[in-house]
N, C-alpha and C. Protein backbone atom coordinates (compact mmCIF):
# COMPACT_ATOMS: atom_id res chain seq x y z
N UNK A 1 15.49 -63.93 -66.24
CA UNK A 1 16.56 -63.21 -66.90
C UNK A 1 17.66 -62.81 -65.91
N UNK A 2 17.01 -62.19 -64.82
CA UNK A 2 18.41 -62.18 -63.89
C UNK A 2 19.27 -63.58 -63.24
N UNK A 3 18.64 -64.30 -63.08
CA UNK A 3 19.43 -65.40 -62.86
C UNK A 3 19.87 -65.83 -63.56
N UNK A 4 19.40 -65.68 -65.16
CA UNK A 4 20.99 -65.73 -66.07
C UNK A 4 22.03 -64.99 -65.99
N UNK A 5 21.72 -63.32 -65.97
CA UNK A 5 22.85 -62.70 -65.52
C UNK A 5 24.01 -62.78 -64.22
N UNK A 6 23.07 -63.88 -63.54
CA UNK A 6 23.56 -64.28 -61.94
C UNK A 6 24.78 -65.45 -62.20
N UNK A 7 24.07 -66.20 -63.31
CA UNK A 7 24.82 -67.05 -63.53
C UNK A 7 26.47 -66.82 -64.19
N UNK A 8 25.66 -66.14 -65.67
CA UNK A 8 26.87 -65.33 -66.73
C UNK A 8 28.29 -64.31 -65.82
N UNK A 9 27.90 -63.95 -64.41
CA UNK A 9 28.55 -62.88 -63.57
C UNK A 9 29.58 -64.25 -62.97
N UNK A 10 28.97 -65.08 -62.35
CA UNK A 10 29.69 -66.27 -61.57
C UNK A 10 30.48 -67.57 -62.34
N UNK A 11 30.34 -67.24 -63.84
CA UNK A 11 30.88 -68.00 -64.79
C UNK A 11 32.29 -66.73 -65.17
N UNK A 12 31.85 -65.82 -65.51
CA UNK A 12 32.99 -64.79 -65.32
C UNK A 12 34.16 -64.77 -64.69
N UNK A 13 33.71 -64.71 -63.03
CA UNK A 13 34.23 -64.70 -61.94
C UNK A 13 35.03 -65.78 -62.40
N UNK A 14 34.91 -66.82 -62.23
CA UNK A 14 35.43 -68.26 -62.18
C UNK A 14 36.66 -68.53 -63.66
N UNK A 15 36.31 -67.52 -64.42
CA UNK A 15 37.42 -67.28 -65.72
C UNK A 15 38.46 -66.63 -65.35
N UNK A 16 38.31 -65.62 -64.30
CA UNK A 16 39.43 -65.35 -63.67
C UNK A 16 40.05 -65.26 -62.52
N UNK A 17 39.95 -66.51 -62.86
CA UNK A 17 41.34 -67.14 -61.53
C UNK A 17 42.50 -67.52 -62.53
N UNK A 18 43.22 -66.92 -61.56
CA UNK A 18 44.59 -66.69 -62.15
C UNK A 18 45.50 -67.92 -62.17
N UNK A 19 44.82 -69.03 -63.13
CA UNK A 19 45.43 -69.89 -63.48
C UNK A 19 45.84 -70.58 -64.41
N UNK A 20 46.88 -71.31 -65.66
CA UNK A 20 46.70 -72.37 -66.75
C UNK A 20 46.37 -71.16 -67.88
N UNK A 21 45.39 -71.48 -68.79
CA UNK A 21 44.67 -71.07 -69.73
C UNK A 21 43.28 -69.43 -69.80
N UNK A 22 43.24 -70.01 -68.11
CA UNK A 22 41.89 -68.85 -68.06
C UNK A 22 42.07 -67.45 -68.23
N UNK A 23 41.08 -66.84 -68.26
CA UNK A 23 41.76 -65.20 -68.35
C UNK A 23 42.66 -64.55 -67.51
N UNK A 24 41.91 -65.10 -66.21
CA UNK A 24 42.61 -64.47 -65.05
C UNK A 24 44.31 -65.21 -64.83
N UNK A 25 44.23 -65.98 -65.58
CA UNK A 25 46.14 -66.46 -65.73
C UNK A 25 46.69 -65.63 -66.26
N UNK A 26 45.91 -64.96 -67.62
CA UNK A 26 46.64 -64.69 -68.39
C UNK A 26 46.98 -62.92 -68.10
N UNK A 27 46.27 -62.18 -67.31
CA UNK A 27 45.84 -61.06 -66.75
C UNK A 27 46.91 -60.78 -65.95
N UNK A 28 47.33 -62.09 -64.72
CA UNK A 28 48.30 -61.64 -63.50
C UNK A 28 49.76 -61.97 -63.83
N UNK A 29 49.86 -62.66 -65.23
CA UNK A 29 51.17 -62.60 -65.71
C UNK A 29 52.03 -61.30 -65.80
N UNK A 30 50.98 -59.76 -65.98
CA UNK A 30 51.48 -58.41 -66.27
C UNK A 30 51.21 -57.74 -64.49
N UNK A 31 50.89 -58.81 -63.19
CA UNK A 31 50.83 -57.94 -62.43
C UNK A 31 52.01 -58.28 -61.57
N UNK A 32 52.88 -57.72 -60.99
CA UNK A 32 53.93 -57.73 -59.64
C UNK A 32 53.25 -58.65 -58.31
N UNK A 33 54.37 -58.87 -57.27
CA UNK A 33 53.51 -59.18 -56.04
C UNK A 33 52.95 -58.13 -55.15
N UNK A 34 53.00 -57.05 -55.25
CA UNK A 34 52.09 -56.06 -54.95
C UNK A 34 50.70 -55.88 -55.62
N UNK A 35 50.57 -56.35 -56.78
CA UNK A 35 49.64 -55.62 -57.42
C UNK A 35 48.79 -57.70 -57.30
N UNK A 36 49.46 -58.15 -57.50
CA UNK A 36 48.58 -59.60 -56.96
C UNK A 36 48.06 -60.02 -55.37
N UNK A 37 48.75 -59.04 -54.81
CA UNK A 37 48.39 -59.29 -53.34
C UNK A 37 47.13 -57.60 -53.13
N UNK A 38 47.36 -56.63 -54.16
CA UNK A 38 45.50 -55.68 -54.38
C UNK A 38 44.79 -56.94 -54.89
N UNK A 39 44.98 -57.61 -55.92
CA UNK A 39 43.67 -59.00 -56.30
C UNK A 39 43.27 -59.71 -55.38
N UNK A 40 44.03 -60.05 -54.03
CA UNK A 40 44.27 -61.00 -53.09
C UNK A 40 42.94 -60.66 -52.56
N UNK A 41 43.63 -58.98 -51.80
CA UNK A 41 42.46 -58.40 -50.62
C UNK A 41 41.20 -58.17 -51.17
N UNK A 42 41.28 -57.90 -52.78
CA UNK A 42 40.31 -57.42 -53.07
C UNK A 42 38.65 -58.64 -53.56
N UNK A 43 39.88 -59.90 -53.62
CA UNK A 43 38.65 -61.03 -53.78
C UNK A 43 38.55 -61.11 -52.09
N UNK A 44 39.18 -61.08 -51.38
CA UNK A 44 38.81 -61.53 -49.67
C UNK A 44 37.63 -60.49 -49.59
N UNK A 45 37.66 -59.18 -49.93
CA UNK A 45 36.92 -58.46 -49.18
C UNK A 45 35.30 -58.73 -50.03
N UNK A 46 35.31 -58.81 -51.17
CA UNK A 46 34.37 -58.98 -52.22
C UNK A 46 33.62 -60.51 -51.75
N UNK A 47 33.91 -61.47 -51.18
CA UNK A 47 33.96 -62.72 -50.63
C UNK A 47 33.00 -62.52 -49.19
N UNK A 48 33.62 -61.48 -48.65
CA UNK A 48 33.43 -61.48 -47.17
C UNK A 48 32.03 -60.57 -47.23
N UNK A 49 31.97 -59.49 -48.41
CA UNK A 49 30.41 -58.71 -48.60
C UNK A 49 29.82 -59.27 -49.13
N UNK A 50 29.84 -60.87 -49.84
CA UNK A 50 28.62 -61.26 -50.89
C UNK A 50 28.84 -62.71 -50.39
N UNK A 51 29.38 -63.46 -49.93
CA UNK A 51 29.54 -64.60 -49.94
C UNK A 51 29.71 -65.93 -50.38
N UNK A 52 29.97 -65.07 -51.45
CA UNK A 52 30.02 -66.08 -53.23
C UNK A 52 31.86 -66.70 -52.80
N UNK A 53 31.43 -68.46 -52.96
CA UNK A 53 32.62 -68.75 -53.28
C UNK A 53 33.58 -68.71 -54.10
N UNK A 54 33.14 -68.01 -55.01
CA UNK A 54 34.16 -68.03 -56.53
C UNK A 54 35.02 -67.10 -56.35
N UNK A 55 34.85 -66.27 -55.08
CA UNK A 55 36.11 -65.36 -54.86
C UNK A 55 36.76 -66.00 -54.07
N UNK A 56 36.70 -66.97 -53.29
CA UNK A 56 37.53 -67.89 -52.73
C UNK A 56 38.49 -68.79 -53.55
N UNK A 57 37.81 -68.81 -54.72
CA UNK A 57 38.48 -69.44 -55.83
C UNK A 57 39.60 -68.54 -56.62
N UNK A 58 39.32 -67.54 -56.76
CA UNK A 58 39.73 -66.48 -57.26
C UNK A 58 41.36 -66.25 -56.22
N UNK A 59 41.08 -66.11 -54.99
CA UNK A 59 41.89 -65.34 -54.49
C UNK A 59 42.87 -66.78 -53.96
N UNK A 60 42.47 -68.16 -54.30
CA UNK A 60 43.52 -68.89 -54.19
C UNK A 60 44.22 -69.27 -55.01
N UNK A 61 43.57 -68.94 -56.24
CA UNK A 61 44.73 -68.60 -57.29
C UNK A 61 45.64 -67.72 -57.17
N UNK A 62 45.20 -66.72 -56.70
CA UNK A 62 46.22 -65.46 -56.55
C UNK A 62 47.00 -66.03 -55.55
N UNK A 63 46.72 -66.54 -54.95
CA UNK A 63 47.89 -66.81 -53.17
C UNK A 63 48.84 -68.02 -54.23
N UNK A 64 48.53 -68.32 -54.57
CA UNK A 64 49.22 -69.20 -55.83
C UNK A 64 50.17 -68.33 -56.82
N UNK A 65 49.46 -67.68 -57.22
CA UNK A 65 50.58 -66.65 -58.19
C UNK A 65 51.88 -65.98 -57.23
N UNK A 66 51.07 -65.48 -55.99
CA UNK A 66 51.57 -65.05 -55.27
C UNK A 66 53.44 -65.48 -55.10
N UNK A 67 53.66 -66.79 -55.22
CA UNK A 67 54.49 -67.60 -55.42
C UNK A 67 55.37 -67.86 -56.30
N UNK A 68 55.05 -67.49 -57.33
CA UNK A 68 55.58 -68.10 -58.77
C UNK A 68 56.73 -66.98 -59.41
N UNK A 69 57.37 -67.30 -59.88
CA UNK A 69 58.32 -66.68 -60.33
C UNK A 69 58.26 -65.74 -61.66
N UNK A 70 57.18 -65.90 -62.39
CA UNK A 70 56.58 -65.15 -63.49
C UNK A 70 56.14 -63.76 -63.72
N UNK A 71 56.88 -62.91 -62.44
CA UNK A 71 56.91 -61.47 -62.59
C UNK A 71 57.29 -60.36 -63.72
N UNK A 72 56.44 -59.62 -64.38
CA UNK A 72 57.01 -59.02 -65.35
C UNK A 72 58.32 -58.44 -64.90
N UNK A 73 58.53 -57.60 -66.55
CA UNK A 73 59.72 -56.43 -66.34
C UNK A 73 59.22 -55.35 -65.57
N UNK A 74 57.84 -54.87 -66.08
CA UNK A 74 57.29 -53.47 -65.81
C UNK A 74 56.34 -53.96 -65.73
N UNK A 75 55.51 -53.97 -64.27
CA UNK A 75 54.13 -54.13 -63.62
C UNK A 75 53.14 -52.73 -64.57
N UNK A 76 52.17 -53.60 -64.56
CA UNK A 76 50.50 -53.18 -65.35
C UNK A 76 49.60 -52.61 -64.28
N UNK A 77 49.67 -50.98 -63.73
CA UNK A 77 49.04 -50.81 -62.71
C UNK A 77 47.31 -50.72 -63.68
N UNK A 78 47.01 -50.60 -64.66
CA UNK A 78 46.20 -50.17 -65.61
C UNK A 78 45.25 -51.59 -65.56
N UNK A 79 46.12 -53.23 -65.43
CA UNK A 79 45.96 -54.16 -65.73
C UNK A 79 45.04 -54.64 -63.96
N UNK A 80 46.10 -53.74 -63.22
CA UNK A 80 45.45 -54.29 -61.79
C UNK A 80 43.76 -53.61 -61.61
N UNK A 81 43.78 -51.98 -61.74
CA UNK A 81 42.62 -51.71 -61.91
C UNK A 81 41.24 -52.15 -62.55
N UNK A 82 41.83 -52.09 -64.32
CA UNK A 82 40.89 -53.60 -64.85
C UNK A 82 40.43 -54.01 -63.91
N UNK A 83 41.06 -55.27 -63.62
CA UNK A 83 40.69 -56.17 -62.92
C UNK A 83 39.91 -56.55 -61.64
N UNK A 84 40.46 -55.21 -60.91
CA UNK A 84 39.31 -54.90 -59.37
C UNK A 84 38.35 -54.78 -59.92
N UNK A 85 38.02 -53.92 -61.09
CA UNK A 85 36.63 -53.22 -61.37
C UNK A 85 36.26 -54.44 -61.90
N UNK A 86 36.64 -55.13 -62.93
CA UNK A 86 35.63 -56.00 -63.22
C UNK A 86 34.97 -57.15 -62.19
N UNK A 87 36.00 -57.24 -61.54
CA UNK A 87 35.91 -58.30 -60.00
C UNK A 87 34.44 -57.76 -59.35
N UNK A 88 34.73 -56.58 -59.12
CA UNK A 88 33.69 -55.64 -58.35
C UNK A 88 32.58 -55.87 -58.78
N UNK A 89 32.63 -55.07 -60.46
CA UNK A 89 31.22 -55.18 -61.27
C UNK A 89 30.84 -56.91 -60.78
N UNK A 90 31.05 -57.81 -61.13
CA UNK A 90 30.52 -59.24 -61.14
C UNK A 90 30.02 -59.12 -59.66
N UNK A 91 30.56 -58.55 -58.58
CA UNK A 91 30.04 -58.93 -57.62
C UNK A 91 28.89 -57.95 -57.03
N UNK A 92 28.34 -57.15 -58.14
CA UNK A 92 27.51 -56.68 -57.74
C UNK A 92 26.49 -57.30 -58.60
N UNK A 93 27.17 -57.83 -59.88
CA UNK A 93 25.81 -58.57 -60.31
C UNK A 93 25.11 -59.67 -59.73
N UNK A 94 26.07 -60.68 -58.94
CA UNK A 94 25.99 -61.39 -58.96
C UNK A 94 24.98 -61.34 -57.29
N UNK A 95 25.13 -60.21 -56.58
CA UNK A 95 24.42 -59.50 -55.50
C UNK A 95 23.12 -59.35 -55.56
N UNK A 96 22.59 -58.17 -57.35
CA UNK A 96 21.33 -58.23 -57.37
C UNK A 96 20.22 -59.26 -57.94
N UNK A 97 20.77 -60.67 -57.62
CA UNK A 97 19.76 -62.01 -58.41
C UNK A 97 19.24 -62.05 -57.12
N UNK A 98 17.82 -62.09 -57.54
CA UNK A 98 16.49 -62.80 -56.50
C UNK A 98 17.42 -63.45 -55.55
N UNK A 99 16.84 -63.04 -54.74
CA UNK A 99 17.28 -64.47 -53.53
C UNK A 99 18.48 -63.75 -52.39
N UNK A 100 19.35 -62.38 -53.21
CA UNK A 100 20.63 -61.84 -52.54
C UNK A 100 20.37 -60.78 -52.66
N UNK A 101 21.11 -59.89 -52.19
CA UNK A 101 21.03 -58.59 -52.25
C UNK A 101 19.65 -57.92 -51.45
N UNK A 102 19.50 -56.88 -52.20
CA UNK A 102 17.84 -56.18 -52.52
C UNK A 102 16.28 -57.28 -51.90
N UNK A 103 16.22 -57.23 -50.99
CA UNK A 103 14.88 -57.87 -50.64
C UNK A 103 15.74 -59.45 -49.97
N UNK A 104 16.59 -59.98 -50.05
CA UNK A 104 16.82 -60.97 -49.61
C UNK A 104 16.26 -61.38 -48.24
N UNK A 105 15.27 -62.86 -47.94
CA UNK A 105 14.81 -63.07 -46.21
C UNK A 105 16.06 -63.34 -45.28
């Protein structure tokens, strides 16, 4: 059962990258380049404590958005928070599956 939840957390993750169709496209459309460059650090650092590539995935989307000309009128600081936290939550789920986290050799 947890390695479904291991899985369901890293299928998540991977929905939001901020690209095309996925959630996470549709999420950083309401954030500024300030508030996409908090998503940036915050998949680097989430990356660098768990080692899951999908925040590598994540945060090269963002270095991608980073770019683009699709800045709102009025940045979503509400939208950026979301988003750390859920980033976060996944990466703690995705922390406590057998094998990581808690007891890991």
């Amino acid at each position: 059962m947890q390695r479904i939840a291991g899985a369901g957390a890293w299928l998540n993750a991977l929905n939001l990258i901020p690209v095309w169709i996925l959630d996470g496209g549709q999420a950083v459309t309401a954030l500024d380049k300030m508030e996409r460059a908090v998503i940036l650090t915050t998949c680097l650092a989430l990356w660098a404590l768990s080692r899951e590539g999908v925040f590598l995935l994540v945060a090269a989307g963002t270095v991608w958005r980073l770019f683009t000309k699709d800045l709102p009128p009025q940045p979503s600081r509400s939208t950026t928070a979301y988003f750390v936290i859920v980033l976060a939550g996944l990466a703690v789920v995705m922390w406590l599956v057998p094998g990581k986290g808690f007891g890991a050799p």
